[in-house]
C-alpha atoms as a PDB file:
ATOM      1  CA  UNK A   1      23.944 -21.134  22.165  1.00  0.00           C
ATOM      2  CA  UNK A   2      21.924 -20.132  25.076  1.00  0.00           C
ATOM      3  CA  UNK A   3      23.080 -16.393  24.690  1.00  0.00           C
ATOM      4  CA  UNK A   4      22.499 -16.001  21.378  1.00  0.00           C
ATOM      5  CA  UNK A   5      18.730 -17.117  21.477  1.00  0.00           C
ATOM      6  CA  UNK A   6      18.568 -14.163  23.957  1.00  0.00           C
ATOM      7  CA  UNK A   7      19.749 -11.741  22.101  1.00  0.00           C
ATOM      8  CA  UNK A   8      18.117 -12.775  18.680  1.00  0.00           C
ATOM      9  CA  UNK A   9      15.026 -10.651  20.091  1.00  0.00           C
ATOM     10  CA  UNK A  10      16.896  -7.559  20.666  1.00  0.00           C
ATOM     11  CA  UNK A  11      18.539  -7.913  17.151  1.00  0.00           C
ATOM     12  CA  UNK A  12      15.235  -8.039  15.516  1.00  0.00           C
ATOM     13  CA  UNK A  13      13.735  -4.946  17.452  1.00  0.00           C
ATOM     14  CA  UNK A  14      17.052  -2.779  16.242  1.00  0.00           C
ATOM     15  CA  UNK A  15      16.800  -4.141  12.714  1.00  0.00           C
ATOM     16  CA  UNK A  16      12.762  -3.232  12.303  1.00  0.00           C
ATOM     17  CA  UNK A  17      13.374  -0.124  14.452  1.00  0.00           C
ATOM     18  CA  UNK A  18      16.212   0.710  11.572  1.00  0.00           C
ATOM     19  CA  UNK A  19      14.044   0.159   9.074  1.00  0.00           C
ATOM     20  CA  UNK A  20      11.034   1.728  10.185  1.00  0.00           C
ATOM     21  CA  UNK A  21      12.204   4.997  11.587  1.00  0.00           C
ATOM     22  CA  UNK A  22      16.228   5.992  10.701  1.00  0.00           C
ATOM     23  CA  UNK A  23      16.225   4.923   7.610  1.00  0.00           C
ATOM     24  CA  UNK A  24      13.163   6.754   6.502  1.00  0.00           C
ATOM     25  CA  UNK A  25      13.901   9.630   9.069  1.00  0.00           C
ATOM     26  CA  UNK A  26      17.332  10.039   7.324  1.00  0.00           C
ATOM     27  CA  UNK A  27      15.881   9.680   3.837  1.00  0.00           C
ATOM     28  CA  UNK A  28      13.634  12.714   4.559  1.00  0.00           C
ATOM     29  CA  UNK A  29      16.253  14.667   5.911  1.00  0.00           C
ATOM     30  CA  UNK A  30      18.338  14.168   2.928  1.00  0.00           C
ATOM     31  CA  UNK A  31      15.558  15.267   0.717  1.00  0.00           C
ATOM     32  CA  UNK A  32      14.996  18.280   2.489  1.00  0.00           C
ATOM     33  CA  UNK A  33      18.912  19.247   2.230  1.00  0.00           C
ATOM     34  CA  UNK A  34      18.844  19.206  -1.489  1.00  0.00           C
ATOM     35  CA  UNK A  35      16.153  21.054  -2.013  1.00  0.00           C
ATOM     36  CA  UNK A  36      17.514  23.938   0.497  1.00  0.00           C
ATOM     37  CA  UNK A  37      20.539  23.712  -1.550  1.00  0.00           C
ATOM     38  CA  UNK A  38      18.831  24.078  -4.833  1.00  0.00           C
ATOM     39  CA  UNK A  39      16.933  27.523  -3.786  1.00  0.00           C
ATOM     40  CA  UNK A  40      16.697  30.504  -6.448  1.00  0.00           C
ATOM     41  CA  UNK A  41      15.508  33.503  -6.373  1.00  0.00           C
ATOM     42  CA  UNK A  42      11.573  33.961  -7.785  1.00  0.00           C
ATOM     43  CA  UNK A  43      10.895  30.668  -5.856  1.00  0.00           C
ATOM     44  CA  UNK A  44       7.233  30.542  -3.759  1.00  0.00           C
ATOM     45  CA  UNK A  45       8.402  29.370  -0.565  1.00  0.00           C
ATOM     46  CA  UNK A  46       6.785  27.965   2.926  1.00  0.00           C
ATOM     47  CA  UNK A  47       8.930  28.455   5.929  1.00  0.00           C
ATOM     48  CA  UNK A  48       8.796  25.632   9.447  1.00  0.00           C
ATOM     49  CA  UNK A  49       6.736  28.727  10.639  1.00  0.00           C
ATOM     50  CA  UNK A  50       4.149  28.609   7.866  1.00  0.00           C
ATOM     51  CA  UNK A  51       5.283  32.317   6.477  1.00  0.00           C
ATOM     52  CA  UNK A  52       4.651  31.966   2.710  1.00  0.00           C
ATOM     53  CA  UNK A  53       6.746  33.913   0.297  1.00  0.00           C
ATOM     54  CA  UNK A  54       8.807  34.201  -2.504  1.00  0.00           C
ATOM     55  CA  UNK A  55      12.534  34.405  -2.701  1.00  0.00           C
ATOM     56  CA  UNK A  56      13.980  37.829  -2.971  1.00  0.00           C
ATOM     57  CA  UNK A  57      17.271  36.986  -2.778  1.00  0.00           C
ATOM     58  CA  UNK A  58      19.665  34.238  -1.091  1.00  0.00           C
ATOM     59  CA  UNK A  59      23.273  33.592  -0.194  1.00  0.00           C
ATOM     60  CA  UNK A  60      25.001  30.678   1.288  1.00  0.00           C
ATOM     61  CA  UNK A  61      23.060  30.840   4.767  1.00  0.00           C
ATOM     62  CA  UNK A  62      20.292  33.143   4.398  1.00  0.00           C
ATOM     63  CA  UNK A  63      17.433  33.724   2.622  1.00  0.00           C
ATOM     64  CA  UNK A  64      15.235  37.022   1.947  1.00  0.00           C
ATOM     65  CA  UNK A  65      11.917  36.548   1.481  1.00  0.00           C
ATOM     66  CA  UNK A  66       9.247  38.994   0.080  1.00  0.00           C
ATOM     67  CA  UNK A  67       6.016  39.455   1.529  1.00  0.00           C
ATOM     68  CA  UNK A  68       2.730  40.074  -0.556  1.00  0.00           C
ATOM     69  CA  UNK A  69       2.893  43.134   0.772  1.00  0.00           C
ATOM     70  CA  UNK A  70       6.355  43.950  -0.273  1.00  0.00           C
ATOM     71  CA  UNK A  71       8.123  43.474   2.747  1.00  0.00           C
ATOM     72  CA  UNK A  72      11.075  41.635   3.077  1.00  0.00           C
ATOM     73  CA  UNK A  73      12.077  39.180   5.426  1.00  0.00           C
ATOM     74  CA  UNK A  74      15.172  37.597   6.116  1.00  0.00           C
ATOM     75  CA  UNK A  75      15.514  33.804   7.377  1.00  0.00           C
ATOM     76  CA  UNK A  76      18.427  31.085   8.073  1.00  0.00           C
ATOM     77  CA  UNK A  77      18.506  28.668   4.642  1.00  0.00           C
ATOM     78  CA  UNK A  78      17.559  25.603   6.914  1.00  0.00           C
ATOM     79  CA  UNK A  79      13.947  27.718   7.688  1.00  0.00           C
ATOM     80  CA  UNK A  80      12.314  26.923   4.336  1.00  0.00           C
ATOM     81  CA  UNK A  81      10.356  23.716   4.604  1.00  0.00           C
ATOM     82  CA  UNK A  82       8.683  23.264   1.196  1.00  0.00           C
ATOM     83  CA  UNK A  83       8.936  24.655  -2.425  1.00  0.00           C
ATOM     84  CA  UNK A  84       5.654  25.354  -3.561  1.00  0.00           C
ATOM     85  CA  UNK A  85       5.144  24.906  -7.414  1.00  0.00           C
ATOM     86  CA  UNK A  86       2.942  27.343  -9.228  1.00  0.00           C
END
């Protein structure tokens, strides 16, 4: 009984360190997956690097994006952060 009254602290800590960080951590991360895999092209776009554009066009892994100035860039799927709605 002795051992388990020690332990019942370091239970605790794991379950409010689940709850607090994985869980929401893996949440996000699932969020962020979908929305990579719902990309289409005419989409305004943010990249993890803060490049804004708009989808040019997009396969399975990459994306081009197109500049305001007309350039085009091309980027790994997993770059774009954020869908920005118009």
């Amino acid at each position: 009984m002795e051992q388990l009254a020690t332990f019942i602290p370091l239970i605790a800590m794991f379950v409010i360190f689940y709850f607090l960080l994985i869980r929401p951590q893996q949440k996000r991360q699932k969020q962020v997956r979908l929305m990579q895999s719902e990309l289409k092209k005419g989409d305004a776009v943010v990249t993890i690097g803060g490049f804004h554009g708009v989808i040019h066009a997009l396969d399975e892994s990459t994306v081009v994006l197109q500049a305001g100035d007309g350039s085009k860039l091309t980027y790994d799927r997993s770059a774009i952060r954020d869908v920005k709605s118009v």
